[in-house]
Protein backbone atom coordinates (compact mmCIF):
# COMPACT_ATOMS: atom_id res chain seq x y z
CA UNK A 1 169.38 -0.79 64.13
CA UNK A 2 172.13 -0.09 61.50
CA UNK A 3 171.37 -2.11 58.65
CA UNK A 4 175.13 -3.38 57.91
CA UNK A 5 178.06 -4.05 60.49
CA UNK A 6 181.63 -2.27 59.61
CA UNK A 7 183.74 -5.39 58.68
CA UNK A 8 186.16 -4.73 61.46
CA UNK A 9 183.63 -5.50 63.93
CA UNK A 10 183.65 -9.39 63.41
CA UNK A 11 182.17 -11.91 65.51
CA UNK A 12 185.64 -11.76 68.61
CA UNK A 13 185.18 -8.22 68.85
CA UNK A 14 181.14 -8.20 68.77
CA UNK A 15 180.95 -10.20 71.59
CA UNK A 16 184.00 -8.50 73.08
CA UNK A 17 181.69 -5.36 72.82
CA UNK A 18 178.98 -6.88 74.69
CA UNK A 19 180.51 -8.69 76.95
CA UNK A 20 182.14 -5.06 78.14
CA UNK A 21 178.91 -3.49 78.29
CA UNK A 22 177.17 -6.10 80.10
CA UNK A 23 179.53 -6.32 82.97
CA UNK A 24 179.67 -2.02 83.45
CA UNK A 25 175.71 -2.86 83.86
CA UNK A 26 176.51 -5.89 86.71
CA UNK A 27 179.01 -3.94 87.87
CA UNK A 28 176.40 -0.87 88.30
CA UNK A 29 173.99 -3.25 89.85
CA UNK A 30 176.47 -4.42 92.18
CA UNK A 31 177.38 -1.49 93.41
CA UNK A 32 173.68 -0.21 93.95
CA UNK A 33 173.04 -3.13 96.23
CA UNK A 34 176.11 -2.54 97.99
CA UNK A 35 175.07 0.77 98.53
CA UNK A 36 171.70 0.10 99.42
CA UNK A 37 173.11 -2.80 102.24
CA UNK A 38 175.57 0.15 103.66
CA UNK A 39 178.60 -1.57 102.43
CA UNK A 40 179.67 1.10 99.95
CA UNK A 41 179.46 4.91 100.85
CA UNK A 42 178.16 6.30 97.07
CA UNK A 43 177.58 5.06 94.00
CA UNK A 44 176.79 6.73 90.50
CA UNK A 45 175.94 4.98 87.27
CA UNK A 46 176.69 4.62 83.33
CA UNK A 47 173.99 2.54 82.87
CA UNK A 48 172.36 3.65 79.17
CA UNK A 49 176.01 5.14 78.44
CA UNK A 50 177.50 1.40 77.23
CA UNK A 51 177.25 1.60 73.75
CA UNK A 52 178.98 4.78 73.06
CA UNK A 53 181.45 4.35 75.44
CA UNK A 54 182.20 1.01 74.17
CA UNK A 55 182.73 2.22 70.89
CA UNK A 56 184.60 4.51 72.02
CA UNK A 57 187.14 1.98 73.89
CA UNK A 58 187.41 0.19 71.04
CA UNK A 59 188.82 3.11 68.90
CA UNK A 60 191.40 4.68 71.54
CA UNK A 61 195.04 2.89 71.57
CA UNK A 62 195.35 2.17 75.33
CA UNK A 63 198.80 3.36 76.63
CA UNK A 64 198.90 5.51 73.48
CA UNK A 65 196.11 8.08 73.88
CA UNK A 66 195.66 9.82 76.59
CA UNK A 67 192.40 9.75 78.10
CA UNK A 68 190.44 11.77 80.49
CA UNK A 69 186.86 10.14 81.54
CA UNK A 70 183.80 11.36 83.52
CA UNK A 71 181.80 9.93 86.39
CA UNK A 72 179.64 8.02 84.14
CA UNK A 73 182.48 6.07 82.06
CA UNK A 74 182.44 2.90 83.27
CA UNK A 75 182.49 0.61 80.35
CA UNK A 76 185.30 3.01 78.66
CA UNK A 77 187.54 2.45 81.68
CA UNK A 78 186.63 -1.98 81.37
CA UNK A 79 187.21 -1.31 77.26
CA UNK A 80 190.66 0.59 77.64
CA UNK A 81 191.86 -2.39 80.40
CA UNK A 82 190.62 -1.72 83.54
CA UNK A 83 188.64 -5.15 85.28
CA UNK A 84 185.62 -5.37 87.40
CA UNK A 85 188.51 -5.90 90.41
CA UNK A 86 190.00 -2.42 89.68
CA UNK A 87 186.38 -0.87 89.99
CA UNK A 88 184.98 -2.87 93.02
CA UNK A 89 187.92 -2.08 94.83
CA UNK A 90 187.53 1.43 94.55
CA UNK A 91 183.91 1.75 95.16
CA UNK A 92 184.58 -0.35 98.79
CA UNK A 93 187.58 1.87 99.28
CA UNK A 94 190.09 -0.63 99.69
CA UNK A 95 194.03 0.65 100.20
CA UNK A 96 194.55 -1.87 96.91
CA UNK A 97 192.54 0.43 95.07
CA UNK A 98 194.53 1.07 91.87
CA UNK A 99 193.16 4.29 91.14
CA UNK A 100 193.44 6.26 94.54
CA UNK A 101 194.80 3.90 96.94
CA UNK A 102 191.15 3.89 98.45
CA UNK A 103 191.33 7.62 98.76
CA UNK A 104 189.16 9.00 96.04
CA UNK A 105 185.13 9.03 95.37
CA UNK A 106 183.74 5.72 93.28
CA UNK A 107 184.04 6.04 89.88
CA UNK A 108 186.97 8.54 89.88
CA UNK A 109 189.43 6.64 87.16
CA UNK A 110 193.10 6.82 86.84
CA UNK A 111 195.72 4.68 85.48
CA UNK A 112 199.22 5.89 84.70
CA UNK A 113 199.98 2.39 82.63
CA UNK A 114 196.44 3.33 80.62
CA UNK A 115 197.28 6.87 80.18
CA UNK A 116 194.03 7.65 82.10
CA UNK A 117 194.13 11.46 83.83
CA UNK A 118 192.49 11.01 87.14
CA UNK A 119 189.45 13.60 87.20
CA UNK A 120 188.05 15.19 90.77
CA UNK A 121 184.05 15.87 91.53
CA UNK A 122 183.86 19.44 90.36
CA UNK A 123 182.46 19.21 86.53
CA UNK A 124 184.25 20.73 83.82
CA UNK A 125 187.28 21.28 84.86
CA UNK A 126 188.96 17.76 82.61
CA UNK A 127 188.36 20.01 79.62
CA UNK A 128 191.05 22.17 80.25
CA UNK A 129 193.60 19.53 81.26
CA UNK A 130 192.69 17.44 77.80
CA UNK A 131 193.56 20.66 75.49
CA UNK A 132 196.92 21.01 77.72
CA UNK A 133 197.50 17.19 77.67
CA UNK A 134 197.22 17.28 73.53
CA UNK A 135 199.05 20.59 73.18
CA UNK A 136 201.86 18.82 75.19
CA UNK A 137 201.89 16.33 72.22
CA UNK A 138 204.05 19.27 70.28
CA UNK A 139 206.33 19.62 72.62
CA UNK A 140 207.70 15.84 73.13
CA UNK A 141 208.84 13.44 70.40
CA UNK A 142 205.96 11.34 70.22
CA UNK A 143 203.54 9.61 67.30
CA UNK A 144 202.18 12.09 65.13
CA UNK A 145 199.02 9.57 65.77
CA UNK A 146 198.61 10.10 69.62
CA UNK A 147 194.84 11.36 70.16
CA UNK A 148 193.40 12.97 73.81
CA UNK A 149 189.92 12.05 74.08
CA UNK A 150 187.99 13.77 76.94
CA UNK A 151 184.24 12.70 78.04
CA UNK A 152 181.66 14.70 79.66
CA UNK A 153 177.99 14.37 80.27
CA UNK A 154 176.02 17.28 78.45
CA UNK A 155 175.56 19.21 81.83
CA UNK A 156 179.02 20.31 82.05
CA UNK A 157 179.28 21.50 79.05
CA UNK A 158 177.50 24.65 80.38
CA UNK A 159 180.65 25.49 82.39
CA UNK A 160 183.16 28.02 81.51
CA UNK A 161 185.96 25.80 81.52
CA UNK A 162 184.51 23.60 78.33
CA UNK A 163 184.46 27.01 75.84
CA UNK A 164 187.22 28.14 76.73
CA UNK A 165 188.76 24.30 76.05
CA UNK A 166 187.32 24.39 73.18
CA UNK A 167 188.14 27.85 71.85
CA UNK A 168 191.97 26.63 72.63
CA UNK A 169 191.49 23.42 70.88
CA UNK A 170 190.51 25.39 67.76
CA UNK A 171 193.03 28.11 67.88
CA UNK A 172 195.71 25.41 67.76
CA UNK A 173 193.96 22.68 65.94
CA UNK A 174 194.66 20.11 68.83
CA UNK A 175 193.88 16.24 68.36
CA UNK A 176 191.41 16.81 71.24
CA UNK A 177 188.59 14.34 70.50
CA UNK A 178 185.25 15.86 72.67
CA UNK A 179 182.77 13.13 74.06
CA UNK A 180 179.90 14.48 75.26
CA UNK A 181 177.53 11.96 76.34
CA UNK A 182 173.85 13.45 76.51
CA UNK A 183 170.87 11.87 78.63
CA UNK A 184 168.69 14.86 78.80
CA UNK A 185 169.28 15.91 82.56
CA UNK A 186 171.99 17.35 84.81
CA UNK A 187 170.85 15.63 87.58
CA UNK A 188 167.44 16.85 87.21
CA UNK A 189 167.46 19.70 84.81
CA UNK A 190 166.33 18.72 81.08
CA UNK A 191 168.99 19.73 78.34
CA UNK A 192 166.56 22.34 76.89
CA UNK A 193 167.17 24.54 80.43
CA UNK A 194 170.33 23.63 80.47
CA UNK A 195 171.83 24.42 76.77
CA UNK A 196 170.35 26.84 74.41
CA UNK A 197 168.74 24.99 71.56
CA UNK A 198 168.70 22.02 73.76
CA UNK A 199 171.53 20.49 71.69
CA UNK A 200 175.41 21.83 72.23
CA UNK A 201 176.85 19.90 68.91
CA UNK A 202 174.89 23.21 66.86
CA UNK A 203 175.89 25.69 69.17
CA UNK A 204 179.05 24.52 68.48
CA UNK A 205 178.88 25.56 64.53
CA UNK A 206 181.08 28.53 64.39
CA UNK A 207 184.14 26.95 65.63
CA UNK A 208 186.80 26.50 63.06
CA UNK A 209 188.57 23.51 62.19
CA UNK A 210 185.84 21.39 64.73
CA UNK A 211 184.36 18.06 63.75
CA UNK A 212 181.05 17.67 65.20
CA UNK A 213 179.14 14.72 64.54
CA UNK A 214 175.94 13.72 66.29
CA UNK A 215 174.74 9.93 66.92
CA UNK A 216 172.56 7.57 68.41
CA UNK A 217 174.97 6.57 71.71
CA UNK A 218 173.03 3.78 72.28
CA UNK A 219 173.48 2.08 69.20
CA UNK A 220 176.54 0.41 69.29
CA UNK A 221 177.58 -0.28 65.13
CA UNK A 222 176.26 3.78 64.31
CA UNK A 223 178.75 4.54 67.94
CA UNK A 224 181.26 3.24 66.71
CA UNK A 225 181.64 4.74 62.93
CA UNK A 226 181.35 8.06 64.40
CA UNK A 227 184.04 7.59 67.16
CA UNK A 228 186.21 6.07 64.38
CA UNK A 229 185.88 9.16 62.14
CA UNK A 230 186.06 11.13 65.12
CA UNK A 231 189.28 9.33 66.15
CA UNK A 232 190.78 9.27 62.66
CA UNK A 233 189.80 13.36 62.24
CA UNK A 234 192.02 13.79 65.37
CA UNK A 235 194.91 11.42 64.36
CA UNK A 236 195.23 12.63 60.70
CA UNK A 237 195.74 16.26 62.63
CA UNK A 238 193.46 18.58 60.91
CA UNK A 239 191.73 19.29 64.61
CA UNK A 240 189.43 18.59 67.26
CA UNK A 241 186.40 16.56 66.83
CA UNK A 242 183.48 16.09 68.76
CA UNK A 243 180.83 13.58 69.10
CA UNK A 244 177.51 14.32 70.42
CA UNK A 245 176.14 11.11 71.45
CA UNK A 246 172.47 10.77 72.77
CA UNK A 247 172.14 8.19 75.32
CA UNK A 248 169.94 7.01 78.56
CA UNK A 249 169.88 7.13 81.69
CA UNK A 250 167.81 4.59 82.87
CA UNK A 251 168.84 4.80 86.79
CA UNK A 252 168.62 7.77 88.54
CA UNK A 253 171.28 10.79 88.75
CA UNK A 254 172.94 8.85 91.89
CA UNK A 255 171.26 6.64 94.79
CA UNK A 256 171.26 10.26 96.05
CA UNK A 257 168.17 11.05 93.47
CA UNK A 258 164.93 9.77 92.68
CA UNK A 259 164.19 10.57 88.98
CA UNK A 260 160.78 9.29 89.62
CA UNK A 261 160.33 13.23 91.29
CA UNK A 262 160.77 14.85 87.89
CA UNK A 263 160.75 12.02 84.99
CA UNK A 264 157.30 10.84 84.02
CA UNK A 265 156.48 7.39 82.95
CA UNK A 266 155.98 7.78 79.66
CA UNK A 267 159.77 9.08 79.55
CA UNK A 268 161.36 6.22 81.37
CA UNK A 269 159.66 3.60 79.40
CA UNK A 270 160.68 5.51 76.04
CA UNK A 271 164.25 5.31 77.56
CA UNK A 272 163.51 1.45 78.40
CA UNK A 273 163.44 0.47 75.09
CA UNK A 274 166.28 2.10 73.92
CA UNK A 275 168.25 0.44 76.92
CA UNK A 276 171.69 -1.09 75.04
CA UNK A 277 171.46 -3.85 77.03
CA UNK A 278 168.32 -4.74 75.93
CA UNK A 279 168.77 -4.19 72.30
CA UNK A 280 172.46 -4.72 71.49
CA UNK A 281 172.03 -8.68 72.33
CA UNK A 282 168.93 -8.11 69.44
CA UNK A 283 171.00 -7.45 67.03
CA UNK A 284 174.22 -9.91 68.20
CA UNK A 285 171.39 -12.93 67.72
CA UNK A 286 169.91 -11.34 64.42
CA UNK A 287 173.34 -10.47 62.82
CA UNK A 288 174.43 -14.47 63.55
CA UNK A 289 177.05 -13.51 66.62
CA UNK A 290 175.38 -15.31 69.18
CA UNK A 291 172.19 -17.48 69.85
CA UNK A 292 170.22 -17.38 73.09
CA UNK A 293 172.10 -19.97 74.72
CA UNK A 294 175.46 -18.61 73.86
CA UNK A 295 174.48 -14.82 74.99
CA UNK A 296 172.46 -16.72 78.14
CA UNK A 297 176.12 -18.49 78.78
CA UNK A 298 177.86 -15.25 78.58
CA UNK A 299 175.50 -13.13 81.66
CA UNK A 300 175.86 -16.11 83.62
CA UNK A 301 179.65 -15.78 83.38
CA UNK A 302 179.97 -12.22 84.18
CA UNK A 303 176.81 -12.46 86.74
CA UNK A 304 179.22 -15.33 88.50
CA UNK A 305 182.12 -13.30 88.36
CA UNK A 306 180.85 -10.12 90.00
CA UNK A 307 179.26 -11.90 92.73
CA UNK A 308 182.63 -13.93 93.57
CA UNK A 309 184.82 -10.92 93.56
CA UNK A 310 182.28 -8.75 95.38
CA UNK A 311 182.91 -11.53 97.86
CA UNK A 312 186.87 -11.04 98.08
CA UNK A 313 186.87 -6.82 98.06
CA UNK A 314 184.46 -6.86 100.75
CA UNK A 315 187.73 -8.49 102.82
CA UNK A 316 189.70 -6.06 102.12
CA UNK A 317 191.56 -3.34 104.32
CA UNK A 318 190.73 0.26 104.12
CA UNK A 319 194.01 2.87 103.91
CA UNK A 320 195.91 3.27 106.62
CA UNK A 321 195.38 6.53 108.50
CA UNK A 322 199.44 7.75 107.87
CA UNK A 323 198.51 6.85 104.51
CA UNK A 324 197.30 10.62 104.26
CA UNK A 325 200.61 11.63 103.47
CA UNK A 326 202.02 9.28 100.42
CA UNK A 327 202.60 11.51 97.40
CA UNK A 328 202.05 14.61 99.32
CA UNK A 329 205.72 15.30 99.55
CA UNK A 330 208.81 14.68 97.33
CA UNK A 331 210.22 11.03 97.99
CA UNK A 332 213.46 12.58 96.34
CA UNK A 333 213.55 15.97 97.55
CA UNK A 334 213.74 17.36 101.29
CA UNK A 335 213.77 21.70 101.17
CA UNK A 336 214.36 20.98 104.84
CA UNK A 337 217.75 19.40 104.63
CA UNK A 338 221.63 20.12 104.71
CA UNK A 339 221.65 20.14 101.07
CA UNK A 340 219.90 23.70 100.73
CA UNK A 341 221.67 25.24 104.15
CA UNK A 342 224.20 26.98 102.26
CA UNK A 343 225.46 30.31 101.73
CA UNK A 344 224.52 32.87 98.72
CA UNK A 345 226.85 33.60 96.49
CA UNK A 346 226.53 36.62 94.94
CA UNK A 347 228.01 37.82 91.53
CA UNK A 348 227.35 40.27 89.14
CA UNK A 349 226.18 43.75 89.13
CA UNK A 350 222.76 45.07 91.20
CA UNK A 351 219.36 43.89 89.46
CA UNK A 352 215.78 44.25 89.85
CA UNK A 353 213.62 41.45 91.23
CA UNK A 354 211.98 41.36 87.38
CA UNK A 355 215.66 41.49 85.67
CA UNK A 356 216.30 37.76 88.20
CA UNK A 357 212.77 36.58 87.18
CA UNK A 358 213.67 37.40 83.70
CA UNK A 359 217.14 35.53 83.80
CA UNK A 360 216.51 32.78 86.20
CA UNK A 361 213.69 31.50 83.55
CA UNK A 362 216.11 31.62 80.58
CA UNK A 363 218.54 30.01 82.46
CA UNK A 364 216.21 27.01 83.64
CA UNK A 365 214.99 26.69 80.13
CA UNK A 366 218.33 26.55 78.93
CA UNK A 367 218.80 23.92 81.55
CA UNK A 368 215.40 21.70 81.15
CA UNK A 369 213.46 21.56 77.63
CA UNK A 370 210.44 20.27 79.18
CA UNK A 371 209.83 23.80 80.73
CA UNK A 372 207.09 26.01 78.99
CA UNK A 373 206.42 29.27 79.78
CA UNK A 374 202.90 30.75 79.01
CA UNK A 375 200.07 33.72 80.07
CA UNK A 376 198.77 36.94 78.56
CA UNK A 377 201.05 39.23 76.56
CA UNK A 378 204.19 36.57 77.86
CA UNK A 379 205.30 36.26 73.98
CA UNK A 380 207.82 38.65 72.09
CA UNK A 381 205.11 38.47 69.42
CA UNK A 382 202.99 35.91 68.55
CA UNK A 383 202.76 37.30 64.50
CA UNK A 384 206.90 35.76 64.42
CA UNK A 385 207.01 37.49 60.87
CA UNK A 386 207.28 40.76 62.33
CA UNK A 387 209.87 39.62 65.47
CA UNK A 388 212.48 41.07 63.68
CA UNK A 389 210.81 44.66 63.06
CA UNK A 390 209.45 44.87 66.80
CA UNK A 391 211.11 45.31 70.39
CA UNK A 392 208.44 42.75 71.54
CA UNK A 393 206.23 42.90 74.68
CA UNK A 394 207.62 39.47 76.84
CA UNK A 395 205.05 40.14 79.54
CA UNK A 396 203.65 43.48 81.16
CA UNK A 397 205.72 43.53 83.66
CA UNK A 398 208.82 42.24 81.27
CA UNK A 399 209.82 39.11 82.74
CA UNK A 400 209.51 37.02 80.50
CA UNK A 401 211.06 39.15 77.44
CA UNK A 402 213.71 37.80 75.24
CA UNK A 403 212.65 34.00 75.86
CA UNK A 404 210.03 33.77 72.72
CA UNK A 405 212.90 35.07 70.81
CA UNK A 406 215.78 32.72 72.26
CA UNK A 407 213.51 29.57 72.95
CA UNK A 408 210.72 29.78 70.07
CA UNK A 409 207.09 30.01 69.85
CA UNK A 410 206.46 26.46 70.87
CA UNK A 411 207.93 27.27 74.43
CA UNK A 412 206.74 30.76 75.19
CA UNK A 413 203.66 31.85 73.87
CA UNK A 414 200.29 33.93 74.44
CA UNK A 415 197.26 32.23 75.63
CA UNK A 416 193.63 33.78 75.18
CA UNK A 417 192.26 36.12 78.64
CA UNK A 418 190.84 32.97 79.78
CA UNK A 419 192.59 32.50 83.97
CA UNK A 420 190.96 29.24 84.40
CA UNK A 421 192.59 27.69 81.13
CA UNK A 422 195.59 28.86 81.73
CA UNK A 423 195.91 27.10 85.04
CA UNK A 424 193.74 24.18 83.55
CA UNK A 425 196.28 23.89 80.70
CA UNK A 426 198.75 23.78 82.78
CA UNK A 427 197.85 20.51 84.42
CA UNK A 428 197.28 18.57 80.99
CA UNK A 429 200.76 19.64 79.74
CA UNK A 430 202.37 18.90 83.40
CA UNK A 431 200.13 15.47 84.08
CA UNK A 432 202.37 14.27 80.67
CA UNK A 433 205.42 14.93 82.13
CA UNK A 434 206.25 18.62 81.21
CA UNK A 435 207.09 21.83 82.96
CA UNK A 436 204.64 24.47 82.44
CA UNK A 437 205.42 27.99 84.06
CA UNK A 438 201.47 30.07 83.25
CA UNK A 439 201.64 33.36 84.50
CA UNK A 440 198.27 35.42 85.86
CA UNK A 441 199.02 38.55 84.80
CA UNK A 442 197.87 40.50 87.53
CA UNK A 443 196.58 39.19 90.76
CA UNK A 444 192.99 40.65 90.58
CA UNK A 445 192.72 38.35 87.93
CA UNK A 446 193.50 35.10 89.80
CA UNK A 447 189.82 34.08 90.94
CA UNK A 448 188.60 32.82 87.71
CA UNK A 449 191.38 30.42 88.24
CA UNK A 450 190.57 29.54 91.69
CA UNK A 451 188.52 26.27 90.78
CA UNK A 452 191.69 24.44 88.82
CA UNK A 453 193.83 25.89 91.45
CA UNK A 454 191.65 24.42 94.66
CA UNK A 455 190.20 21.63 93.42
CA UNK A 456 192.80 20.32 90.83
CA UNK A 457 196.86 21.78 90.87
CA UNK A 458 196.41 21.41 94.60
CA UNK A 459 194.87 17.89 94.85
């Protein structure tokens, strides 16, 4: 255990801390029981992730930063604001599910007031939306403070999407703080089969301008100095950060696995005694916070409170089945009514398709400063000294020429050959309220993109 407590960590936020981790355990348990009576369709735990992500919570400025979790981030969601009502109502798939309206997977968080980016079941693919979602910082007159954290587990950091998140976040120095939260296995495959090295915060040593720090994730005090240099390495602006935290996982992958088929014994006790749960309440009673009674008081409490609203989401309705199609078309716009039956009215001289690309961008950018135009070779010239020496690409195809020039860098500009984060980008500087325009540059080179296109821009 650390051997001193950061003196912003008195006793109300001490027992704040455990009192968040302990219910994301009840609230695990809960659900596992609910699964295993039938009652709940699938259920996936962050039980040995509490600490860090507790730390974490306590860091992030909720409704400030945005935030985009994983799977596992259950007592990040309780720490930013979310209750144990928000969560059970999800994982019984009630229609007054905050997050999806009872439409989404358990464990799938959102929250517009929070500034939480819901995430779908394909891993990865948040990366790319964080580095969009803290680009899009730039670009809107917001606090030069405003961090995007983004949380993964260590597996999916073996996906394309994260380097090429990463290589963006570096290129542009993005406050992009990185949480990867490592138990040893995706699912069943140890780390060392999974990364090279067995530990991604090294491989990571190359990149420019990147924090990387590496800590015990399930000790809460040592959690949460790294998050809070993390988070102040990110607010200050000098870059992205990213905190390898080791952790647990004391329950299998899912109730879909049994780790018992590829974890030996020796391994889960080792993991047992490192259990936050188990050790954070320790230190709480040795540090002074709390005697047994007190911390005895507290379970009780949040043991009571589970059960009793357990009780009330089991009551409650599912969707409705025409609820399929809320938010699936514009509430505001109809492309089917009188309003677009009208005439063309032509003016000006004969053009090529490309010349009407060309103009109808700079004209809606005129129009709309939230729109953003971006892709490979889209830019004038991305060296701007030299934009007054040089004709300037503005795309291969040239529709996008001239707009670097009239709108700036900030607005059109060159991304790396990278399909996916292009797309991926996209979303994080849309999901904040902008108007991205990426171009593919040729077709052939759509399918690396396919994933954030599928799974995410059309979901």
């Amino acid at each position: 255990m650390a051997a001193s407590v950061p003196e912003e960590l008195d006793r109300e936020t001490m027992i704040r801390a455990f009192r968040i981790m302990y219910l994301a355990r009840c609230l695990d348990d809960r659900e596992v029981l609910l699964k295993r009576q039938n009652k709940i369709f699938f259920q996936i735990s962050g039980a040995g992730h509490e600490a860090i992500q507790a730390a974490a919570g306590l860091v992030l400025h909720p409704g400030h930063d945005w935030v985009l979790p994983y799977y596992r981030d259950r007592a990040l969601m309780l720490s930013l604001g979310m209750t144990a009502e928000d969560m059970l109502l999800q994982a019984v798939g009630a229609a007054r599910d905050p997050s999806s309206g009872g439409r989404q997977m358990p464990s799938h968080w959102s929250s517009p007031a929070l500034r939480v980016i819901t995430g779908s079941s394909p891993t990865g693919t948040q990366f790319l939306h964080a580095v969009g979602c803290a680009q899009g910082k730039r670009l809107q007159n917001v606090p030069e403070d405003e961090i995007t954290l983004v949380a993964s587990g260590e597996g999916a950091t073996s996906e394309g999407e994260f380097w090429e998140a990463m290589n963006i976040a570096c290129i542009e120095k993005l406050s992009a703080l990185f949480l990867v939260e490592d138990n040893g296995y995706a699912i069943s495959v140890p780390v060392e089969k999974q990364t090279a090295g067995g530990n991604i915060a090294r491989l990571l040593e190359g990149f420019p301008s990147l924090l990387r720090i590496e800590v015990d994730g399930t000790n809460f005090i040592d959690s949460y100095r790294a998050m809070k240099h993390a988070a102040d390495y990110c607010r200050g602006n000098h870059g992205p950060a990213l905190v390898h935290a080791a952790v647990t996982r004391p329950y299998s992958h899912s109730l879909s696995d049994d780790e018992r088929s590829y974890k030996p014994r020796l391994e889960r006790e080792a993991e047992a005694a490192r259990d936050p749960i188990k050790t954070f309440p320790e230190l709480l009673i040795q540090q002074g916070f709390l005697d047994r009674q007190s911390l005895e008081r507290i379970t009780r409490q949040i043991d009571d409170e589970v059960a009793e609203i357990t009780l009330r989401v089991l009551r409650e309705p599912p969707p409705s089945p025409d609820s399929i199609y809320t938010f699936l078309y514009s509430d505001k716009i109809d492309p089917q009514s009188d309003a677009f039956d009208v005439q063309p009215q032509y003016r000006g001289g004969p053009r090529t398709m490309i010349d009407s690309i060309n103009q109808t961008l700079a004209e809606e950018m005129r129009r709309d400063e939230r729109i953003v135009v971006f892709g490979e070779d889209v830019a004038d010239c991305s060296r701007e000294q030299y934009l007054e020496e040089v004709k300037g690409k503005g795309g291969v195809f040239k529709a996008t020429a001239g707009l670097q020039r009239e709108f700036g860098s900030a607005r059109c500009f060159n991304s790396p050959i990278a399909e996916a984060s292009i797309i991926g980008r996209a979303v994080g500087l849309a999901a904040r309220g902008l108007k991205p325009v990426p171009e593919i540059q040729f077709f052939d080179y759509i399918w690396p993109a396919m994933m954030q296109l599928r799974d995410e821009v059309a979901n």
